[in-house]
N, C-alpha and C. Protein backbone atom coordinates (compact mmCIF):
# COMPACT_ATOMS: atom_id res chain seq x y z
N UNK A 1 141.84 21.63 109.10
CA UNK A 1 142.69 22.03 110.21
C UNK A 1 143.24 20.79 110.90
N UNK A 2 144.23 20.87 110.96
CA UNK A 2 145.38 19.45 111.64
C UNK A 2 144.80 19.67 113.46
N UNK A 3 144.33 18.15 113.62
CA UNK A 3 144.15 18.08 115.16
C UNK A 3 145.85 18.10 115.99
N UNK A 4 145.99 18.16 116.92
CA UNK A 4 147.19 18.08 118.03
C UNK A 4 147.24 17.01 118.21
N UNK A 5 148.11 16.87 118.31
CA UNK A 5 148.21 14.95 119.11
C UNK A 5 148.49 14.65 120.55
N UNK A 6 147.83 13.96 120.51
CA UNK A 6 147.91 13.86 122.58
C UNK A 6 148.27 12.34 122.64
N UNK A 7 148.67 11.78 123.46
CA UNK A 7 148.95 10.70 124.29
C UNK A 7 147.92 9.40 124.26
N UNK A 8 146.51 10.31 124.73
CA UNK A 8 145.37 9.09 125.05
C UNK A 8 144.24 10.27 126.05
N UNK A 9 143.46 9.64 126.37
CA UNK A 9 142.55 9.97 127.27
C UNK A 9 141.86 8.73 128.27
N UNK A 10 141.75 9.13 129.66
CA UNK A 10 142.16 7.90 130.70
C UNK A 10 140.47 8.48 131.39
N UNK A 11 139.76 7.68 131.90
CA UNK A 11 138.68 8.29 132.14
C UNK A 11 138.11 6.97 133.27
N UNK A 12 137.18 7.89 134.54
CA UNK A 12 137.02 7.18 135.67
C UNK A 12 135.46 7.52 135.82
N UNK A 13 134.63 6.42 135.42
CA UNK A 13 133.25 6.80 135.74
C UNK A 13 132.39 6.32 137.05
N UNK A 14 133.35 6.39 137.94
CA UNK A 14 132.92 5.22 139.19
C UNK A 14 133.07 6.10 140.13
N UNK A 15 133.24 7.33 140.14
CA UNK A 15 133.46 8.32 141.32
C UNK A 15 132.73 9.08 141.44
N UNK A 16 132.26 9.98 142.88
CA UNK A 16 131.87 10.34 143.79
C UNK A 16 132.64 12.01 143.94
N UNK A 17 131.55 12.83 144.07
CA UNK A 17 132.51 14.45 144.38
C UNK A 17 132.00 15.03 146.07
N UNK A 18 132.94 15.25 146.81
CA UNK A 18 132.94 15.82 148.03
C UNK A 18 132.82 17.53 147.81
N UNK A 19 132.27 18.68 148.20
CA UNK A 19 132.77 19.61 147.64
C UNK A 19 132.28 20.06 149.06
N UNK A 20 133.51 21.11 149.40
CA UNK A 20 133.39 21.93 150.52
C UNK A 20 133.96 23.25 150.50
N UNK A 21 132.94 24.27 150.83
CA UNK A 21 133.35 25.80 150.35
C UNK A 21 132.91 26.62 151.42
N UNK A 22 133.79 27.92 151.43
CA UNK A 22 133.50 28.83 152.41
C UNK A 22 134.14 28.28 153.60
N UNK A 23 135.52 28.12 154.16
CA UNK A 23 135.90 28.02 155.06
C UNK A 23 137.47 28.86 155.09
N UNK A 24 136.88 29.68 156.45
CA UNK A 24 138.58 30.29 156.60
C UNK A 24 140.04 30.17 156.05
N UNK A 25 140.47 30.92 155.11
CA UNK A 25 141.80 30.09 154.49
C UNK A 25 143.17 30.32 155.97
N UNK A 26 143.40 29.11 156.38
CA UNK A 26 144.49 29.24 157.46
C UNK A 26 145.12 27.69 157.20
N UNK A 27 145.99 27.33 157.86
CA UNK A 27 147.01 25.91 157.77
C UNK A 27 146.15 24.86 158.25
N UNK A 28 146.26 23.93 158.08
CA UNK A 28 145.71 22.59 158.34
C UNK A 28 144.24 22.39 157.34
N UNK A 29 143.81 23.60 156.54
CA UNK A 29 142.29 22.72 155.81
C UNK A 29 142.43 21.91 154.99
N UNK A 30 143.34 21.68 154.31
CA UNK A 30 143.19 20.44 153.30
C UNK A 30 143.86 19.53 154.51
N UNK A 31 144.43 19.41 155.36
CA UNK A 31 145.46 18.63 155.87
C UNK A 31 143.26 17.84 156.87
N UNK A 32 142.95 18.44 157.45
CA UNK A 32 141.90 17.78 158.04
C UNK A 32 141.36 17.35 157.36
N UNK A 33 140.44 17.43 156.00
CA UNK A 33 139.63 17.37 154.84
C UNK A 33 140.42 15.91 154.88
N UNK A 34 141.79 16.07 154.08
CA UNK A 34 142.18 14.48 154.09
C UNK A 34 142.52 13.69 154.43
N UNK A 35 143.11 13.99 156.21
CA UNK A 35 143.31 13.11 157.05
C UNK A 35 141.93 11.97 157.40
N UNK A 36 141.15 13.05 157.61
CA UNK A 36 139.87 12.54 157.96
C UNK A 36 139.46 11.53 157.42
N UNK A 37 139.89 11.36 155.62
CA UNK A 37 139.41 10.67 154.47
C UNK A 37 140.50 9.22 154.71
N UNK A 38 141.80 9.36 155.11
CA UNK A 38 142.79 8.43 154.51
C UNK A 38 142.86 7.78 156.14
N UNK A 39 142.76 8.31 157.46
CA UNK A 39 142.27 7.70 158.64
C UNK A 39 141.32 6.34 158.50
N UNK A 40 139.57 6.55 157.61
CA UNK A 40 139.54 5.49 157.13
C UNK A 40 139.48 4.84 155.95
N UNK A 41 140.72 5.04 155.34
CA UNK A 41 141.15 3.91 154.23
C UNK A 41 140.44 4.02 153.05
N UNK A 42 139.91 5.83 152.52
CA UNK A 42 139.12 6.20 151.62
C UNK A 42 140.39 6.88 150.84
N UNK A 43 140.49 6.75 149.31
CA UNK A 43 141.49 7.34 148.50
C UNK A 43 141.38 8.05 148.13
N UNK A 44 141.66 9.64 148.46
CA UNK A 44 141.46 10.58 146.98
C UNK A 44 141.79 10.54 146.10
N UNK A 45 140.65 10.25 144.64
CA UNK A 45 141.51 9.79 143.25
C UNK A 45 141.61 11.45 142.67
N UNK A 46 140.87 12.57 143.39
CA UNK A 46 141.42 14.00 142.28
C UNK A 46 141.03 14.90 143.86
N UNK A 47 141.70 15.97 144.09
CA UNK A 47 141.67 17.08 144.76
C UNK A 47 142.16 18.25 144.05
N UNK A 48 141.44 19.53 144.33
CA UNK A 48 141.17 20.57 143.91
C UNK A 48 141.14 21.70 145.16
N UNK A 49 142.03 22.83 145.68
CA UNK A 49 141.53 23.35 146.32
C UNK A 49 141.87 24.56 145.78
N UNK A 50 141.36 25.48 145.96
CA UNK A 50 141.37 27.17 145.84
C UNK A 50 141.06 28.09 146.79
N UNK A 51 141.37 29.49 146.68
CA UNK A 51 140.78 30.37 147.84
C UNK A 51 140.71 31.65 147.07
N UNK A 52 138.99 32.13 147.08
CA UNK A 52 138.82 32.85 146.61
C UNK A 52 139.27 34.50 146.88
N UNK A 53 138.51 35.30 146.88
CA UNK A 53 138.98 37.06 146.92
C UNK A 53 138.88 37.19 147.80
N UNK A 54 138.11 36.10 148.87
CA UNK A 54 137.34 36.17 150.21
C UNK A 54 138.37 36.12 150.97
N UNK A 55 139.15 35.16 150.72
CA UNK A 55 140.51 34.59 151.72
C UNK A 55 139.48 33.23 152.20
N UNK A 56 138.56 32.87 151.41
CA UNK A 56 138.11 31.35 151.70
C UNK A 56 138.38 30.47 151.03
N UNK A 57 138.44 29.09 151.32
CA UNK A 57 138.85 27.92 151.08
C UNK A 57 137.77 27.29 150.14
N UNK A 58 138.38 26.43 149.30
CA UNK A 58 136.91 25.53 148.37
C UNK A 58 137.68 24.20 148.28
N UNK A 59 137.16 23.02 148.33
CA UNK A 59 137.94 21.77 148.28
C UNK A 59 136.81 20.99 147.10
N UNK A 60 137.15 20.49 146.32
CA UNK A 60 136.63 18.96 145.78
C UNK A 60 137.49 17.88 146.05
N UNK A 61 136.97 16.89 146.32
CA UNK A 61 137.58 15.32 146.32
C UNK A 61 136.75 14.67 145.32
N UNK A 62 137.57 13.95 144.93
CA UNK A 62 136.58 13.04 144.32
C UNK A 62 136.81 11.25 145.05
N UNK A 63 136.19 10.63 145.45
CA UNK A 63 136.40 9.16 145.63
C UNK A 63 135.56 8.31 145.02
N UNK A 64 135.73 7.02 145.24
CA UNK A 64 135.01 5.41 144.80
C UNK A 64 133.44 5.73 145.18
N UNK A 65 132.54 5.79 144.45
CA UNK A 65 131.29 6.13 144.43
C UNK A 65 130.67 4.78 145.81
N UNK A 66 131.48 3.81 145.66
CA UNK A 66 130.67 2.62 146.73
C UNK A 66 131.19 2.90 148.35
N UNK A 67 132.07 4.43 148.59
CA UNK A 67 132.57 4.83 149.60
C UNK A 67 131.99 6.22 149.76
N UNK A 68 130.56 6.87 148.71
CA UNK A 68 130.60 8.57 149.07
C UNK A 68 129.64 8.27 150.40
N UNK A 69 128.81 7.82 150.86
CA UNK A 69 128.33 7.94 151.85
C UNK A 69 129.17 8.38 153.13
N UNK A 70 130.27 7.72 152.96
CA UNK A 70 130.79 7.68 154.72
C UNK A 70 132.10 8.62 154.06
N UNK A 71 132.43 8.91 153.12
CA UNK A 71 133.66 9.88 152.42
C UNK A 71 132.79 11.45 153.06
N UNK A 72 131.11 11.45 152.70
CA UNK A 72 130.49 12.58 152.99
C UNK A 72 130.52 13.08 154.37
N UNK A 73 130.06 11.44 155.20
CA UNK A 73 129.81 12.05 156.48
C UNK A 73 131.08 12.79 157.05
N UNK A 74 132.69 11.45 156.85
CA UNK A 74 133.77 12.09 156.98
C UNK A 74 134.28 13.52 157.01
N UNK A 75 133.63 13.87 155.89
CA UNK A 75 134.29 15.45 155.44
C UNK A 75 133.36 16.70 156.13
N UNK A 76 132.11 16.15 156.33
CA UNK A 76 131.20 16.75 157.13
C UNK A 76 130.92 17.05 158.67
N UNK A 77 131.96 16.06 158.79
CA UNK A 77 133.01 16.54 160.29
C UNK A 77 134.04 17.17 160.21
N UNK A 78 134.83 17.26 159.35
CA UNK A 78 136.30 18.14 159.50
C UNK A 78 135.18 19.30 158.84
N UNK A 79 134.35 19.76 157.98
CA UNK A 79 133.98 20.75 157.89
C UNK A 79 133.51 21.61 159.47
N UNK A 80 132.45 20.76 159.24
CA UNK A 80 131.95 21.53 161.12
C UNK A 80 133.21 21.76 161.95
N UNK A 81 134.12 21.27 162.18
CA UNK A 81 135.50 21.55 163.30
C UNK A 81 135.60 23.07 162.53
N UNK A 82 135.96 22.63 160.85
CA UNK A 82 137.01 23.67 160.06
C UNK A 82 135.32 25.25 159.87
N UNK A 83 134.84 24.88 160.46
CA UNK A 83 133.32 26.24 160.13
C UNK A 83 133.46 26.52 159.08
N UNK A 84 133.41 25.04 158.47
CA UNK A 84 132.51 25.67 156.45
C UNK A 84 131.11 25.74 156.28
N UNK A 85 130.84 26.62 155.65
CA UNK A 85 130.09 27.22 155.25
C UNK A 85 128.91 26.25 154.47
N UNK A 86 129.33 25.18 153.90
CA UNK A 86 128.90 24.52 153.23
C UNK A 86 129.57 23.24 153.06
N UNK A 87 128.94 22.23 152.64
CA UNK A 87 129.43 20.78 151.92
C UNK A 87 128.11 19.87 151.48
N UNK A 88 128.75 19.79 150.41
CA UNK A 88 127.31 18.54 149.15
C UNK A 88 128.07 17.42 149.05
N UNK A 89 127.54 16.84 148.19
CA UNK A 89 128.04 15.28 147.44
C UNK A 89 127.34 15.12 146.15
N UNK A 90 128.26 14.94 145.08
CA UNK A 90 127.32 14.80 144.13
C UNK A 90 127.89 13.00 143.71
N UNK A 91 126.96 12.35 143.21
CA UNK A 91 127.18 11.41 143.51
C UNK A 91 127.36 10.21 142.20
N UNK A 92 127.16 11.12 141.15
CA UNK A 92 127.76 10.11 139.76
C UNK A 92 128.34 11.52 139.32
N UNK A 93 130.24 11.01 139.48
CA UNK A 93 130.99 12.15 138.28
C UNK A 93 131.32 11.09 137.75
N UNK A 94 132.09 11.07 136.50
CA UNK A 94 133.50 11.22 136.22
C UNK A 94 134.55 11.90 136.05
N UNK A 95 135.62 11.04 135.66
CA UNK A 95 136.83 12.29 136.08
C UNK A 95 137.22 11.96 134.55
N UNK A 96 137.88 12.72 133.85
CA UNK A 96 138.12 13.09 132.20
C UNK A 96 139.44 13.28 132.22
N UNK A 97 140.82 12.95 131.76
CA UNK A 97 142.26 13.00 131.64
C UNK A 97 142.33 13.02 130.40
N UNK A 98 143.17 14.07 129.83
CA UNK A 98 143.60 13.59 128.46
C UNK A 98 145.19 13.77 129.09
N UNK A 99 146.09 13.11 128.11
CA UNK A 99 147.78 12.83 128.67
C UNK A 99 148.45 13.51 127.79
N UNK A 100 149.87 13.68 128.00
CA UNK A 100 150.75 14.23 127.18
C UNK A 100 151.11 13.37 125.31
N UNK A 101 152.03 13.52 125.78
CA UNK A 101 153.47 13.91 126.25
C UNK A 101 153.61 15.82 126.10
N UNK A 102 154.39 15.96 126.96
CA UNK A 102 155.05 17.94 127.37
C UNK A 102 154.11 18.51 126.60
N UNK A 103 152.29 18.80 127.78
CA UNK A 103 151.46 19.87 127.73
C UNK A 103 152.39 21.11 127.78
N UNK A 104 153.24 21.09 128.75
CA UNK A 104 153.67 22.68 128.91
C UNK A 104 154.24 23.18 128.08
N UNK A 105 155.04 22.60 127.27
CA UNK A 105 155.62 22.95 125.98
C UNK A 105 154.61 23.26 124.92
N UNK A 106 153.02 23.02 124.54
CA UNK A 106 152.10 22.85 123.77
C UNK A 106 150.54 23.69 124.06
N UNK A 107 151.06 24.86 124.17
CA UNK A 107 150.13 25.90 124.42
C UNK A 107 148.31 25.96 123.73
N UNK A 108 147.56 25.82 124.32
CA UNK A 108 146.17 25.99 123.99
C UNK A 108 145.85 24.80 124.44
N UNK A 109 146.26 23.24 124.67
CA UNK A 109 145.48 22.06 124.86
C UNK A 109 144.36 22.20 125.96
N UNK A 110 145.02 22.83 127.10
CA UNK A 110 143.25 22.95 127.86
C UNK A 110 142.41 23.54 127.36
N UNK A 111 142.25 24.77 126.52
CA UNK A 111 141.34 25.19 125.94
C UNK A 111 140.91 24.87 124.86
N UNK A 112 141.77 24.20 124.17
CA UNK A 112 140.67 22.92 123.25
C UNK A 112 140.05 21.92 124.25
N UNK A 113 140.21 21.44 125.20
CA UNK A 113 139.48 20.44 125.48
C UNK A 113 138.10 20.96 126.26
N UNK A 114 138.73 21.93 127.02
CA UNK A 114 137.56 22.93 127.40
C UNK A 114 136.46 22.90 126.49
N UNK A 115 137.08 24.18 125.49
CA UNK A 115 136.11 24.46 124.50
C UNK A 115 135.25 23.55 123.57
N UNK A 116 136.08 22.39 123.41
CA UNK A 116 135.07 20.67 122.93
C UNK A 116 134.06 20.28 123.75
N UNK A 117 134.20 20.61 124.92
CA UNK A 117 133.39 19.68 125.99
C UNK A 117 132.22 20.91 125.99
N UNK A 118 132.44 22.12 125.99
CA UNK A 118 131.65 23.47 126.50
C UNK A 118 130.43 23.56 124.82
N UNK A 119 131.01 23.17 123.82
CA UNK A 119 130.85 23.01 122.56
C UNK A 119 129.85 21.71 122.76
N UNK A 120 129.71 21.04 123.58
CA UNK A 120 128.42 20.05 123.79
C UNK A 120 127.52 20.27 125.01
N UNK A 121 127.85 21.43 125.43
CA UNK A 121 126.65 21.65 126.70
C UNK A 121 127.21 21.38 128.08
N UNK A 122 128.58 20.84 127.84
CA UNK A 122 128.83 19.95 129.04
C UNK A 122 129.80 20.79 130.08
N UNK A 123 129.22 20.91 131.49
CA UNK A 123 129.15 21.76 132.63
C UNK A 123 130.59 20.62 133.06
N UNK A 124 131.43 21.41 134.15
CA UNK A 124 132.84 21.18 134.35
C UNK A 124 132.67 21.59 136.30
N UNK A 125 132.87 20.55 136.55
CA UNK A 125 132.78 20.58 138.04
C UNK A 125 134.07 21.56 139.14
N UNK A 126 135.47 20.65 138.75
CA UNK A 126 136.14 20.93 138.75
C UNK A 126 137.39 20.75 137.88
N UNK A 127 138.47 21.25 137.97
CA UNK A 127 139.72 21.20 136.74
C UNK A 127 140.96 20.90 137.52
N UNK A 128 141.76 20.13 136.74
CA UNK A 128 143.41 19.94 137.41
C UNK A 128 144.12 19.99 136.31
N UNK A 129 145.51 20.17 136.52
CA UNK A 129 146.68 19.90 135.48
C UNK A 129 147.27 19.57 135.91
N UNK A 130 148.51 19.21 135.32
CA UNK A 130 149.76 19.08 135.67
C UNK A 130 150.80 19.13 134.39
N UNK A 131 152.20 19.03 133.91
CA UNK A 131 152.77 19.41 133.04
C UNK A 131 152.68 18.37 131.60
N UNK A 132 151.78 17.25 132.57
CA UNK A 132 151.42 16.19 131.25
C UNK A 132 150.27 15.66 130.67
N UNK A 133 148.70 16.72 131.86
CA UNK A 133 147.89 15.91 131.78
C UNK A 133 146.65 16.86 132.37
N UNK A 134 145.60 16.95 131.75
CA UNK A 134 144.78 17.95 131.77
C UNK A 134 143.17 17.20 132.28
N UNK A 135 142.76 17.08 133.32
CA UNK A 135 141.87 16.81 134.19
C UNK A 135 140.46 17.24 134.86
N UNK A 136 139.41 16.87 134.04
CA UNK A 136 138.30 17.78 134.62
C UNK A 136 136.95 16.26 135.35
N UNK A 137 136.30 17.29 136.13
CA UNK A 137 135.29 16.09 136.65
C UNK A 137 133.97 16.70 136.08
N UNK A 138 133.18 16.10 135.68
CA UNK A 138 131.94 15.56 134.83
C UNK A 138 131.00 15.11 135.54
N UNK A 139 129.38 15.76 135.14
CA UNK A 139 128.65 14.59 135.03
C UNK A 139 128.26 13.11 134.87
N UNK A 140 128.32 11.87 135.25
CA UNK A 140 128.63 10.81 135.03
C UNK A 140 128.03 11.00 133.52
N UNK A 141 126.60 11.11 133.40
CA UNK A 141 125.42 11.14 132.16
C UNK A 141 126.48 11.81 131.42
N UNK A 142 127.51 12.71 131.15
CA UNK A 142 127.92 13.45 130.54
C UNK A 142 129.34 12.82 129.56
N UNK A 143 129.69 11.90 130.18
CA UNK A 143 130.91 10.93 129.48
C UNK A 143 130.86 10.59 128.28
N UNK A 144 129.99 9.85 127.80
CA UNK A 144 130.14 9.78 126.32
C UNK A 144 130.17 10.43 125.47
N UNK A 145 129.43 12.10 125.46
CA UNK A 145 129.58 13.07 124.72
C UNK A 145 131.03 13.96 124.38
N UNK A 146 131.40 13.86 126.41
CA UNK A 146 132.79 14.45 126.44
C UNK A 146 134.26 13.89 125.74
N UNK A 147 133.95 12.04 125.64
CA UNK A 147 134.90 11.50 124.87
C UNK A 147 134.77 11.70 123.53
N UNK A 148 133.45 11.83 123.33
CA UNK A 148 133.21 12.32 121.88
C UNK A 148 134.26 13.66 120.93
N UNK A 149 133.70 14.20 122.00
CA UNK A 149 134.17 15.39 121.56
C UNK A 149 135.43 15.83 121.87
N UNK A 150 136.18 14.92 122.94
CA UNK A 150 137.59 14.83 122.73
C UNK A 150 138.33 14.59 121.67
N UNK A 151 137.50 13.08 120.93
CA UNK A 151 138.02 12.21 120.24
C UNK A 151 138.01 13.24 118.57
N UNK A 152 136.89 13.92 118.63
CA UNK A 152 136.91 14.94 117.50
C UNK A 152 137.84 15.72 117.65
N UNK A 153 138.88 16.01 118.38
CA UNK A 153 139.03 17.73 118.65
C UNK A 153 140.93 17.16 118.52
N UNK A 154 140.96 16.04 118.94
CA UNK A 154 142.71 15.78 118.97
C UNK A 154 142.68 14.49 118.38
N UNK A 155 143.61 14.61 118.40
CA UNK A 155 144.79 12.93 117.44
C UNK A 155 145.15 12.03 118.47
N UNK A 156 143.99 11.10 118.31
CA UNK A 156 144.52 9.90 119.28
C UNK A 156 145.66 9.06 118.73
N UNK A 157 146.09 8.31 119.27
CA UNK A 157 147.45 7.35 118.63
C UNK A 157 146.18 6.26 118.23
């Protein structure tokens, strides 16, 4: 069976996950979540938000693992203002990219990469896309298997 060909795969093992869930879905929650963060000079390298059946809010950030301490406390104040329900830190991800060129034109690539990574045991924090580039955060411990099994599943250049 002919692999797909993708672009590359870009991968960040130095980050940090914020996750905050169960808060009222209304205007300003991501806007506090990341003011709070970029006020002091902390970068979000991936955000994720959703709102479930509830009409509640769920956020991941991910940042620079040598910044989750004070990224946590940060967010653990706009939570308490925003009455979430909850907020953790997990504290070795990585973040997993595989690249284009025109995903949207090329139907199934997240679910091969899905199904490669799920095909080694390996649990999926959170997920992003965009029209060129398919994005999940990881276990740090979990990286080498997941490139593995990238590297099996598509056509690197």
């Amino acid at each position: 069976m002919a692999k797909t060909k993708i672009g590359g795969i870009i991968q960040n093992t130095q980050l940090a996950a914020v996750r905050v869930s169960g808060i009222a879905d209304r205007p300003g929650v991501a806007a506090a979540v990341l003011t709070a963060l970029g006020q002091n000079s902390i970068s979000a390298q991936f955000i994720v938000q959703c709102i479930d059946l509830a009409s509640q809010d769920h956020i991941v950030v991910c940042v620079d693992r040598d910044r989750a301490d004070l990224a946590f406390e940060l967010v653990q104040g706009a939570a308490q203002m925003l009455q979430a329900r909850h907020v953790d830190l997990i504290r070795e991800v990585s973040l997993i990219s595989i690249f284009g060129p025109d995903f949207r034109e090329r139907p199934g690539i997240a679910g091969a990469m899905f199904s490669a990574l799920a095909g080694r045991g390996i649990n999926i924090f959170a997920i992003s896309t965009s029209i060129s580039t398919v994005s999940c955060v990881i276990n740090r411990q979990d990286t080498q298997a997941a490139l593995e099994a990238i590297s099996e599943t598509f056509e690197l250049p």
